[in-house]
N, C-alpha and C. Protein backbone atom coordinates (compact mmCIF):
# COMPACT_ATOMS: atom_id res chain seq x y z
N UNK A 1 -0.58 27.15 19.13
CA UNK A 1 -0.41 26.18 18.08
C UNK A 1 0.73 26.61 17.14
N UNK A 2 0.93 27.57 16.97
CA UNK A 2 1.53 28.47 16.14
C UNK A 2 3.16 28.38 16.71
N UNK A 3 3.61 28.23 17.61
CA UNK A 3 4.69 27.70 18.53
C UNK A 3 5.09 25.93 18.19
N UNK A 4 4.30 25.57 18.35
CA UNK A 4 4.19 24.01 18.20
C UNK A 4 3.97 23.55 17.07
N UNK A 5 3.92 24.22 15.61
CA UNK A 5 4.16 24.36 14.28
C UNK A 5 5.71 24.43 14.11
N UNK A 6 5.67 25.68 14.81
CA UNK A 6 7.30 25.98 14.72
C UNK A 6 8.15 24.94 15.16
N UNK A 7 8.21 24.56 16.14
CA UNK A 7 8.92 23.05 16.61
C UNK A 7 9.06 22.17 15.81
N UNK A 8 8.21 21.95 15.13
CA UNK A 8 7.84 20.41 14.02
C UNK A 8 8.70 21.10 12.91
N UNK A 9 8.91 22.35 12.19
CA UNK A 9 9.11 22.69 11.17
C UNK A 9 11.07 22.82 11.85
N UNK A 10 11.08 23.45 12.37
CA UNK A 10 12.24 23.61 13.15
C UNK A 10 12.97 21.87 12.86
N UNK A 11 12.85 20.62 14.01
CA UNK A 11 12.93 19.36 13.43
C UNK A 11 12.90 19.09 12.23
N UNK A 12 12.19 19.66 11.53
CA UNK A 12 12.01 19.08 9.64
C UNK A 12 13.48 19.87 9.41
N UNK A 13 13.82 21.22 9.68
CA UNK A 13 15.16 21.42 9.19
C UNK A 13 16.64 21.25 9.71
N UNK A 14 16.64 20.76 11.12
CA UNK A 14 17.44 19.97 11.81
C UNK A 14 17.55 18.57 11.31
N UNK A 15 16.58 17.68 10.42
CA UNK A 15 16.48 16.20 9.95
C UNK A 15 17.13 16.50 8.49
N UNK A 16 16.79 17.58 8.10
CA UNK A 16 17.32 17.67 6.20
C UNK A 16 19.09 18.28 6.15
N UNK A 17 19.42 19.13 7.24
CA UNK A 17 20.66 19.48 7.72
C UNK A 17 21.78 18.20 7.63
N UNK A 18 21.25 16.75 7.96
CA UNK A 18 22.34 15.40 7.83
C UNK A 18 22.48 15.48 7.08
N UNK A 19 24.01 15.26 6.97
CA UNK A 19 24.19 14.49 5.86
C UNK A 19 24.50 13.23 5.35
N UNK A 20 23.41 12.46 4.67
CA UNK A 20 22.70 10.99 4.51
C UNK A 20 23.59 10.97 2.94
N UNK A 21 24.69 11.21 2.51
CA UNK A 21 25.53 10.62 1.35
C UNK A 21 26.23 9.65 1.37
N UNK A 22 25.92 8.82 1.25
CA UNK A 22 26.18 7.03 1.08
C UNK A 22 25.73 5.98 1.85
N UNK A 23 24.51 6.76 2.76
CA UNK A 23 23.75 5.89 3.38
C UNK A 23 22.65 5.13 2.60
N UNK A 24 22.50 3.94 2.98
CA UNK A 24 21.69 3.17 2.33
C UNK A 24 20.05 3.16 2.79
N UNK A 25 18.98 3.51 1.89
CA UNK A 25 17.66 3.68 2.73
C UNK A 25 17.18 2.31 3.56
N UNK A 26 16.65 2.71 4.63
CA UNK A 26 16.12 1.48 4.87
C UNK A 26 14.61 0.96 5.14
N UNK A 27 14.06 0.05 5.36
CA UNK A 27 12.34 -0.21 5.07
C UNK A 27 12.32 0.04 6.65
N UNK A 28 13.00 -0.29 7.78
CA UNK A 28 12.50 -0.39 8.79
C UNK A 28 14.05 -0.59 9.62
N UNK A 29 13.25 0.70 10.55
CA UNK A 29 14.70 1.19 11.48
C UNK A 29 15.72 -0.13 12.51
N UNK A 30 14.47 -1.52 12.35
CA UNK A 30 15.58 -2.12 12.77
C UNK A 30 16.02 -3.39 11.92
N UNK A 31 16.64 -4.12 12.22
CA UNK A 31 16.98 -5.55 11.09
C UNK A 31 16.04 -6.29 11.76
N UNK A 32 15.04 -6.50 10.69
CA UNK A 32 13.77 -7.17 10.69
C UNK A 32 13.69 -8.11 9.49
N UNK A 33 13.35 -9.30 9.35
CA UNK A 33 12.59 -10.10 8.27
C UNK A 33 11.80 -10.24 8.14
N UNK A 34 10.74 -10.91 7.46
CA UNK A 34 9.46 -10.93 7.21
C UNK A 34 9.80 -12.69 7.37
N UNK A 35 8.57 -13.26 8.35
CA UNK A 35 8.20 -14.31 8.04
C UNK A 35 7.27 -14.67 6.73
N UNK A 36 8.11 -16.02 5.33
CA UNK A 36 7.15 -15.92 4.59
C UNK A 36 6.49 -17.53 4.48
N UNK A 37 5.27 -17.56 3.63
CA UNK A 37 4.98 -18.91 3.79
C UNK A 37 5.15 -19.15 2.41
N UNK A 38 4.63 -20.23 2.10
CA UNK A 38 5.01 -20.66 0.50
C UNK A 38 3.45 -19.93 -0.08
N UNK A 39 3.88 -20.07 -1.36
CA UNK A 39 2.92 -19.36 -1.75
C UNK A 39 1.70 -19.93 -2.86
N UNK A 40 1.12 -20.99 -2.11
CA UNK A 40 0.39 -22.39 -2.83
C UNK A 40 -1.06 -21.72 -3.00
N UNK A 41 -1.56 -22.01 -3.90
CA UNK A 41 -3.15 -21.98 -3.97
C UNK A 41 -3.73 -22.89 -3.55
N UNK A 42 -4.74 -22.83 -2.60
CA UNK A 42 -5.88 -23.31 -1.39
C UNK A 42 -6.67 -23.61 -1.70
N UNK A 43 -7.31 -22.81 -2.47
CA UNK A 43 -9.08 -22.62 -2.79
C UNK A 43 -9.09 -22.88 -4.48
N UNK A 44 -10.45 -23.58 -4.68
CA UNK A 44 -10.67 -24.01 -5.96
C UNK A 44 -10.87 -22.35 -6.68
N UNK A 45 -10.43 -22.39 -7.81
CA UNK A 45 -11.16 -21.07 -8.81
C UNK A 45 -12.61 -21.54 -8.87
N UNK A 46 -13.27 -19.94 -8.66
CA UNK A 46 -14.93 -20.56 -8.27
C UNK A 46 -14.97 -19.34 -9.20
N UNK A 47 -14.24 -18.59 -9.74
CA UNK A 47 -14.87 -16.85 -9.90
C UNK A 47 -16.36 -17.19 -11.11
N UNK A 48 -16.59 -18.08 -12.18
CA UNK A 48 -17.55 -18.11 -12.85
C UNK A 48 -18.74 -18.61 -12.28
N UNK A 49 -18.97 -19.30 -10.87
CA UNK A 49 -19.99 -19.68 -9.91
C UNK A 49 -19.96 -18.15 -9.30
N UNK A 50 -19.36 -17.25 -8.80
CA UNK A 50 -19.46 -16.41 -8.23
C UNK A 50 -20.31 -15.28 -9.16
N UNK A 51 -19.39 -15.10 -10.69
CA UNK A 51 -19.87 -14.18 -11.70
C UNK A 51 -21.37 -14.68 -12.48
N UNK A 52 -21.81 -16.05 -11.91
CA UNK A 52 -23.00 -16.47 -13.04
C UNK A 52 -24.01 -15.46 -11.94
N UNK A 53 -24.40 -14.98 -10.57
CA UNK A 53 -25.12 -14.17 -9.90
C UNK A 53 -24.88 -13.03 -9.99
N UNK A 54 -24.25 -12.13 -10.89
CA UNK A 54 -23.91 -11.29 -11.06
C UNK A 54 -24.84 -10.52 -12.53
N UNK A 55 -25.16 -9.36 -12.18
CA UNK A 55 -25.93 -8.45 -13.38
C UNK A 55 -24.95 -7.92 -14.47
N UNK A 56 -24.38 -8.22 -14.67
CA UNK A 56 -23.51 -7.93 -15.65
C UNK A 56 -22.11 -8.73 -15.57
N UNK A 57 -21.53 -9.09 -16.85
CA UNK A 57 -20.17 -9.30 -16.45
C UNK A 57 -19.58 -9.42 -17.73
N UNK A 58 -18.02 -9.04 -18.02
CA UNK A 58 -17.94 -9.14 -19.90
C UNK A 58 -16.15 -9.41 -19.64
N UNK A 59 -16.27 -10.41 -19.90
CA UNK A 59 -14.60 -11.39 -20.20
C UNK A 59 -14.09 -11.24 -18.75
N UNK A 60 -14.78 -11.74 -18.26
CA UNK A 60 -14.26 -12.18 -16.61
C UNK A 60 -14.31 -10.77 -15.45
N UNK A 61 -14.65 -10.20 -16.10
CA UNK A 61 -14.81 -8.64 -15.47
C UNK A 61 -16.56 -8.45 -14.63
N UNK A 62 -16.83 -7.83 -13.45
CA UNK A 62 -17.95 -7.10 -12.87
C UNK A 62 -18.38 -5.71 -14.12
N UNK A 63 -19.60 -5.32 -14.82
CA UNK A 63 -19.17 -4.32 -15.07
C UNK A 63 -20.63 -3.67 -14.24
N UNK A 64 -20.07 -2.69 -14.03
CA UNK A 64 -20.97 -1.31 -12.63
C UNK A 64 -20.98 0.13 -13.90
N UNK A 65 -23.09 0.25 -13.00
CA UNK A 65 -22.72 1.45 -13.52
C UNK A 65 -21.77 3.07 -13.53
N UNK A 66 -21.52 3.67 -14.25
CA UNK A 66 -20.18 4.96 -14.76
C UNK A 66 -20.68 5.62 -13.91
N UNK A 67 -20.17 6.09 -12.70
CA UNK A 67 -20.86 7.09 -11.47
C UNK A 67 -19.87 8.46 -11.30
N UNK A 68 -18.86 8.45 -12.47
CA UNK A 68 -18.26 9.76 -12.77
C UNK A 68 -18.28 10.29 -14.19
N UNK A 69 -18.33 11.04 -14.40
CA UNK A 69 -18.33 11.65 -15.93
C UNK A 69 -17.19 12.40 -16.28
């Protein structure tokens, strides 16, 4: 394993060795777009039918009990 550490670490300093000065970063190695759709609301606002079954709730908020101190 200890060999095959070395390899990976080896690559990590063969990848930092380029030199990337005036290259531009990119999100994704190839020219890709994103299909988008419009961005309409669907569904009625229900959240106060949802929050009236709810054990607690204070200005539109769930509140749960503090389970860290």
């Amino acid at each position: 394993m200890l060999g095959q550490l070395n390899q990976v670490l080896g690559l990590i300093e063969d990848l930092q060795a380029v030199n990337t000065q005036g290259v531009a970063p990119m999100t994704h190695a190839g020219d890709l777009s994103l299909r988008l759709r419009a961005d309409d609301v669907t569904e009625p606002d229900r959240r106060d039918d949802y929050q009236r079954a709810a054990p607690a709730v204070s200005h539109g908020l769930y509140l749960v009990p503090r389970v860290i101190e």
